[in-house]
C-alpha atoms as a PDB file:
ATOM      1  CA  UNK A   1       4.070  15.828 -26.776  1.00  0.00           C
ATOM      2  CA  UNK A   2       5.678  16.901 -23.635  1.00  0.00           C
ATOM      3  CA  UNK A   3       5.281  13.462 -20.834  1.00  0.00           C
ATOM      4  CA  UNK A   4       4.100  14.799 -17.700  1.00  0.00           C
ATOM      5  CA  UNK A   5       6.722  13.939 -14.825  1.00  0.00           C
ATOM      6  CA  UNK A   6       4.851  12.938 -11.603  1.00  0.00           C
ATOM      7  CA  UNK A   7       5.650  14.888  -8.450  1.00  0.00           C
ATOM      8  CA  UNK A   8       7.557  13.101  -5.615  1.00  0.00           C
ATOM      9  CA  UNK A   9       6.483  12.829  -1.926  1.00  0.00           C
ATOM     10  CA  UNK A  10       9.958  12.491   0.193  1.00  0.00           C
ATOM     11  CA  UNK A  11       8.898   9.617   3.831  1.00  0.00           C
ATOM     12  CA  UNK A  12      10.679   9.524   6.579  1.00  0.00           C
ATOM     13  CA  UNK A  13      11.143   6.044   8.475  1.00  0.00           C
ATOM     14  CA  UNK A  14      10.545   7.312  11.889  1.00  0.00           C
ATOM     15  CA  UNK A  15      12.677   4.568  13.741  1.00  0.00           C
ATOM     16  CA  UNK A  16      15.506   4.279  11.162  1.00  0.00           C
ATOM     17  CA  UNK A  17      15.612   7.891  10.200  1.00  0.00           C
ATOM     18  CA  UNK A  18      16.416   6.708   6.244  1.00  0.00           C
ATOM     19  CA  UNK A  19      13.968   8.434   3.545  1.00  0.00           C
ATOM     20  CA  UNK A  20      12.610   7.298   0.269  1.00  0.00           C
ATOM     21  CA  UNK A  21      11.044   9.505  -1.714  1.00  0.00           C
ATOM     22  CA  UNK A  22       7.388   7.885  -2.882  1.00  0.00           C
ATOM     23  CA  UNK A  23       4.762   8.665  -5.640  1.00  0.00           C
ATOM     24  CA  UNK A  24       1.196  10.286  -5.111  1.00  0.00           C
ATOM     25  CA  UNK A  25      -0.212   6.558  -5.267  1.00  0.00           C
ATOM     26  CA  UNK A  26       2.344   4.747  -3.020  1.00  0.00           C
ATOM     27  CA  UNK A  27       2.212   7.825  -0.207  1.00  0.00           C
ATOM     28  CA  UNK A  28      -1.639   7.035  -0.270  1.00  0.00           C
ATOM     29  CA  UNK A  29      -1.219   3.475   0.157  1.00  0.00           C
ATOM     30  CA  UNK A  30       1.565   3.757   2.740  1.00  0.00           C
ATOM     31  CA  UNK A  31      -0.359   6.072   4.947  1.00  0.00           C
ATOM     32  CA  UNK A  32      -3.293   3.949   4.880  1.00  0.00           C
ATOM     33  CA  UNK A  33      -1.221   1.719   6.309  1.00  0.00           C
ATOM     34  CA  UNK A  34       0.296   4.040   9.119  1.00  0.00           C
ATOM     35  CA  UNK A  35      -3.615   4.658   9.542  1.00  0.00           C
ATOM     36  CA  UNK A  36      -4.824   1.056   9.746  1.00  0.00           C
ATOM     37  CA  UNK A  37      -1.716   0.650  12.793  1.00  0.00           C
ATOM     38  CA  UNK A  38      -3.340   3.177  14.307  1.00  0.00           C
ATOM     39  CA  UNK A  39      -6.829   2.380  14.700  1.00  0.00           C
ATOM     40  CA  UNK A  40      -5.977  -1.364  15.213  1.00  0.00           C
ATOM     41  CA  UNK A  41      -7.366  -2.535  12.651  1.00  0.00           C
ATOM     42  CA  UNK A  42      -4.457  -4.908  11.583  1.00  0.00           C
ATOM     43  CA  UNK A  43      -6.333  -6.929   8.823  1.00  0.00           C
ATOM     44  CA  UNK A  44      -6.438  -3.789   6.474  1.00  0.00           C
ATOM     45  CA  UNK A  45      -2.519  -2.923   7.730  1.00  0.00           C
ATOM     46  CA  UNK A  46      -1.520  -6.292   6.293  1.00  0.00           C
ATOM     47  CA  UNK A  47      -3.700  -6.129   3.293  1.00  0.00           C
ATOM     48  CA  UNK A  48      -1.928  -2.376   2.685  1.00  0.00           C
ATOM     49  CA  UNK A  49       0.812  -3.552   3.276  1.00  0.00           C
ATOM     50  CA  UNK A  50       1.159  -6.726   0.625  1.00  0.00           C
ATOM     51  CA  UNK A  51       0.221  -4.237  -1.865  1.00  0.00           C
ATOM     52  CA  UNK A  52       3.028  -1.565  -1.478  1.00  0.00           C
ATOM     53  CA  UNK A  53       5.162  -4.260  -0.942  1.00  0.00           C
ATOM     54  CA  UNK A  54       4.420  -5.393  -4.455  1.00  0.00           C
ATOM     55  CA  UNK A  55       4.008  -1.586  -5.646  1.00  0.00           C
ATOM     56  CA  UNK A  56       7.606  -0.804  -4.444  1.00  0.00           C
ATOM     57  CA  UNK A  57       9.762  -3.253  -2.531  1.00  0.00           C
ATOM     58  CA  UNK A  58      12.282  -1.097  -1.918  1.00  0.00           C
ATOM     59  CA  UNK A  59      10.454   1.587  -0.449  1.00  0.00           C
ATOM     60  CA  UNK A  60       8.876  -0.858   1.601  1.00  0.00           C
ATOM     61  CA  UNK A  61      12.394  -2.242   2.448  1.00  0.00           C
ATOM     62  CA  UNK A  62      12.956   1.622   3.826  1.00  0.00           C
ATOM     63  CA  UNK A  63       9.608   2.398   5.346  1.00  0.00           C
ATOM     64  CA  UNK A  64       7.835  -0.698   6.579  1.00  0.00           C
ATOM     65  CA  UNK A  65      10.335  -3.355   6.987  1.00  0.00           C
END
């Protein structure tokens, strides 16, 4: 039985310029996040946040940091 490779979503950090490439799950979460920041709502940012910092520190070290 063949294992089914999940497809990767390449971010951009928009200040540092580095990239990180993310799954389907983590892209959601992270622009939830960049979503949250936007509308000011920064109790869901930091809730987002704490969980893709948990789901992938070092893409968080790259994106969010």
């Amino acid at each position: 039985m063949k294992k089914q490779v999940e497809e990767k979503i390449e971010v951009t950090n928009p200040y540092s310029g580095q990239s990180i490439s993310l799954t389907e799950e983590e892209n959601k979460i992270y622009l939830s996040v960049k979503l949250a920041e936007l509308m000011g709502n920064y109790k869901l940012m930091q809730k987002q946040i704490s969980k893709f910092s948990r789901l992938n520190p070092k893409a968080y070290m790259v994106l969010l940091d």
